[in-house]
Protein backbone atom coordinates (compact mmCIF):
# COMPACT_ATOMS: atom_id res chain seq x y z
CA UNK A 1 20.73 61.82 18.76
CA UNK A 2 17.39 60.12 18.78
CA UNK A 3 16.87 56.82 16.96
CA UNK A 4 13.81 57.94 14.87
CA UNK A 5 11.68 60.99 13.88
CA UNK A 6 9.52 59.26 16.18
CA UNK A 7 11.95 59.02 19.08
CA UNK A 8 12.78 62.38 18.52
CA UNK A 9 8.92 63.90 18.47
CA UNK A 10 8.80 61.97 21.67
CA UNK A 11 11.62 63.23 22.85
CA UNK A 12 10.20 66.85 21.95
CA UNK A 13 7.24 66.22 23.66
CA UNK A 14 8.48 65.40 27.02
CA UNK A 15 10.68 68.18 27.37
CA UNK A 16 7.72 71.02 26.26
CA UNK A 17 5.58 69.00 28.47
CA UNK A 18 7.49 69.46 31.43
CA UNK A 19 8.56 72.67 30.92
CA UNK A 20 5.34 73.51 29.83
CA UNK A 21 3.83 71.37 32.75
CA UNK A 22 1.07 70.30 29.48
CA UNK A 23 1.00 68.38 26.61
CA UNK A 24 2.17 70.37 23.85
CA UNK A 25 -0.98 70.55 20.82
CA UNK A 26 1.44 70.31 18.17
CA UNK A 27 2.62 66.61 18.49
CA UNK A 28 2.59 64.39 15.67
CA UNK A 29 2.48 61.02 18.15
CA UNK A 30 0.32 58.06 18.32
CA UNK A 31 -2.27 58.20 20.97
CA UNK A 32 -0.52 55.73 22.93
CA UNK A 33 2.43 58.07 23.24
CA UNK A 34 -0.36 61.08 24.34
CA UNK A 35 -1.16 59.02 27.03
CA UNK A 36 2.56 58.56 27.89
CA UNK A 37 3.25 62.34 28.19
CA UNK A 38 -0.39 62.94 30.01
CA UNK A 39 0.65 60.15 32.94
CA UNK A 40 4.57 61.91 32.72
CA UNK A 41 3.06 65.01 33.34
CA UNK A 42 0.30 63.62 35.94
CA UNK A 43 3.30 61.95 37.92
CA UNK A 44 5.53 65.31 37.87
CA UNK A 45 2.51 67.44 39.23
CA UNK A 46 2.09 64.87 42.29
CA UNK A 47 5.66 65.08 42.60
CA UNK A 48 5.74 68.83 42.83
CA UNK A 49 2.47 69.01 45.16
CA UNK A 50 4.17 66.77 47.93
CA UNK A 51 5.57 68.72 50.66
CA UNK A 52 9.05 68.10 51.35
CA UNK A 53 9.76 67.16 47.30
CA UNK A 54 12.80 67.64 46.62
CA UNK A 55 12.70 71.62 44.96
CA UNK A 56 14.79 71.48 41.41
CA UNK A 57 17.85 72.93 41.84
CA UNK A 58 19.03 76.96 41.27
CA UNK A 59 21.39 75.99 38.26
CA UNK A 60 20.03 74.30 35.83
CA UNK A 61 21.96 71.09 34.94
CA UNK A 62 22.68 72.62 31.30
CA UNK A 63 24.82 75.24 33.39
CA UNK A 64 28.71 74.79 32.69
CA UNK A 65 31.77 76.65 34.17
CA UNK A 66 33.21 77.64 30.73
CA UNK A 67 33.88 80.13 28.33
CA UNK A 68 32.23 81.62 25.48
CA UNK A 69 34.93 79.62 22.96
CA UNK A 70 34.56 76.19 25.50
CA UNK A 71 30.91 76.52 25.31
CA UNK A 72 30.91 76.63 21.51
CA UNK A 73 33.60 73.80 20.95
CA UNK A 74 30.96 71.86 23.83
CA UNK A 75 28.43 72.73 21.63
CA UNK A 76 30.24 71.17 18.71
CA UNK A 77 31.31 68.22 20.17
CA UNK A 78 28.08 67.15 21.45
CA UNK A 79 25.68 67.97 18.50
CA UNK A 80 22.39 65.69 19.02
CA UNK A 81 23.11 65.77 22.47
CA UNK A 82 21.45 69.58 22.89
CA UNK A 83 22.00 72.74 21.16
CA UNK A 84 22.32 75.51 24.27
CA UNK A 85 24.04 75.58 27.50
CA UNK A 86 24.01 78.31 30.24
CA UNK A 87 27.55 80.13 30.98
CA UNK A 88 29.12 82.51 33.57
CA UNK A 89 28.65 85.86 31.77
CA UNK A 90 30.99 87.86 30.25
CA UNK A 91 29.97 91.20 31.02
CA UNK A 92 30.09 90.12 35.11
CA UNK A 93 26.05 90.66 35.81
CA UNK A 94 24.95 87.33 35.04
CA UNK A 95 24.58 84.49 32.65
CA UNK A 96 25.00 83.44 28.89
CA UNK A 97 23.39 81.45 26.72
CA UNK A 98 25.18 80.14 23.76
CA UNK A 99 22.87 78.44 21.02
CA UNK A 100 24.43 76.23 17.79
CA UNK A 101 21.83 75.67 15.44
CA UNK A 102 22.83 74.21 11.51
CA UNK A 103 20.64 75.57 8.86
CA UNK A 104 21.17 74.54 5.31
CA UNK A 105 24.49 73.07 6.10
CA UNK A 106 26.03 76.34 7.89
CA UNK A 107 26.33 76.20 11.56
CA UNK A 108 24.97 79.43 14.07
CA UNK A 109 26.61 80.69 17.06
CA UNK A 110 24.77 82.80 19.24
CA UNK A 111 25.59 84.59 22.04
CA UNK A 112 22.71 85.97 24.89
CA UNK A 113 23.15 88.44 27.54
CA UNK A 114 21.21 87.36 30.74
CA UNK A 115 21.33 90.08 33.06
CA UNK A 116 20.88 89.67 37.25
CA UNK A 117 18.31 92.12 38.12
CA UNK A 118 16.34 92.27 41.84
CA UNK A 119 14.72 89.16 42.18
CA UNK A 120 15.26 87.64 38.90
CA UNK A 121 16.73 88.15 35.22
CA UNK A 122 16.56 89.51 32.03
CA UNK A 123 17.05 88.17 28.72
CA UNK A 124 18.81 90.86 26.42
CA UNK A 125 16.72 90.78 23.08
CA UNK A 126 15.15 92.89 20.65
CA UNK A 127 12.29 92.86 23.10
CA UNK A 128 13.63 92.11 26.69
CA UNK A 129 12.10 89.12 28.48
CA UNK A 130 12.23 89.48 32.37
CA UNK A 131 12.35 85.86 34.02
CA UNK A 132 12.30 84.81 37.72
CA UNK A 133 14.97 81.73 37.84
CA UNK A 134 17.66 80.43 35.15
CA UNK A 135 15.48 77.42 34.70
CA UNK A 136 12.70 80.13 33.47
CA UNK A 137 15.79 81.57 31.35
CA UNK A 138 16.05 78.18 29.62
CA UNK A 139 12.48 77.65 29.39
CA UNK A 140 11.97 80.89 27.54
CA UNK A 141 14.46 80.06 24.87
CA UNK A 142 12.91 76.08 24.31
CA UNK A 143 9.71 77.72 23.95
CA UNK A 144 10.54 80.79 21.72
CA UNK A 145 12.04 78.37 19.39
CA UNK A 146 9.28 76.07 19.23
CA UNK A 147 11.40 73.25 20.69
CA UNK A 148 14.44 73.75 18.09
CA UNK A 149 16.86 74.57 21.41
CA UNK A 150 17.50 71.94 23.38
CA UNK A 151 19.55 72.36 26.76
CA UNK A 152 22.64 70.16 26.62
CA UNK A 153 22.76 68.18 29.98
CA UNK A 154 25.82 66.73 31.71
CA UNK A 155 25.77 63.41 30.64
CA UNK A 156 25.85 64.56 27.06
CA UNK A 157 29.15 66.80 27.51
């Protein structure tokens, strides 16, 4: 849990911006914070355009061996730590996502489908989102919720 609505924007901001790989419009920081985020993102686009960088890895680190029920008591028990976490699927074809969101004091489970197809994946929703890696799987969720997901990382479980 961040410190401050500041700390959190902040916090906000360098996660879209590296997801993103730009500064996100829609940030209510101080200019010295802009600058922050433009020399994060300045120093992760060297990083990526030097051969022999390390590549990020295949599972994202928001990836956990568990359950559907383990992922939502994981969920639970680190609230401000991150919101969604990737899971072995279910239906044996892929991944889950499991999302806990509170709004207005009641707390939301939900449960995604993310199917292995060819070279890739597909998100099962209303409108089916094909991506090409599970780190595009969690991107697409960060950004479809305007930031509101946040992938809970290992040193947070």
């Amino acid at each position: 849990q961040a410190e401050s609505r500041e700390a959190q924007e902040m916090w906000r901001g360098f996660i879209l911006t590296m997801a993103e790989m730009k500064v996100p419009t829609d940030l209510v920081l101080l200019p010295g914070h802009i600058f922050q985020l433009l020399e994060a993102l300045r120093e992760e686009r060297d990083r990526r355009a030097t051969p022999g960088s390390p590549k990020p890895p295949l599972v994202p680190s928001c990836f956990f061996e568990v359950t559907r029920v383990e992922a939502e008591r994981l969920l639970e028990r680190s609230a401000g730590g991150g919101n969604m976490v990737l899971r072995p699927g279910g239906h044996g074809r892929g991944v889950s996502v499991t999302t806990r969101q509170e709004m207005n004091g009641t707390v939301l489970l939900k449960h995604y489908k993310v199917n292995r197809v060819n070279q890739g994946y597909v998100i099962d929703v209303d409108t089916p989102h094909r991506c090409s890696s599970l780190a595009e799987v969690v991107q697409y969720f960060v950004e479809s919720s305007k930031g509101s997901l946040r992938p809970l990382h290992r040193e947070y479980s």
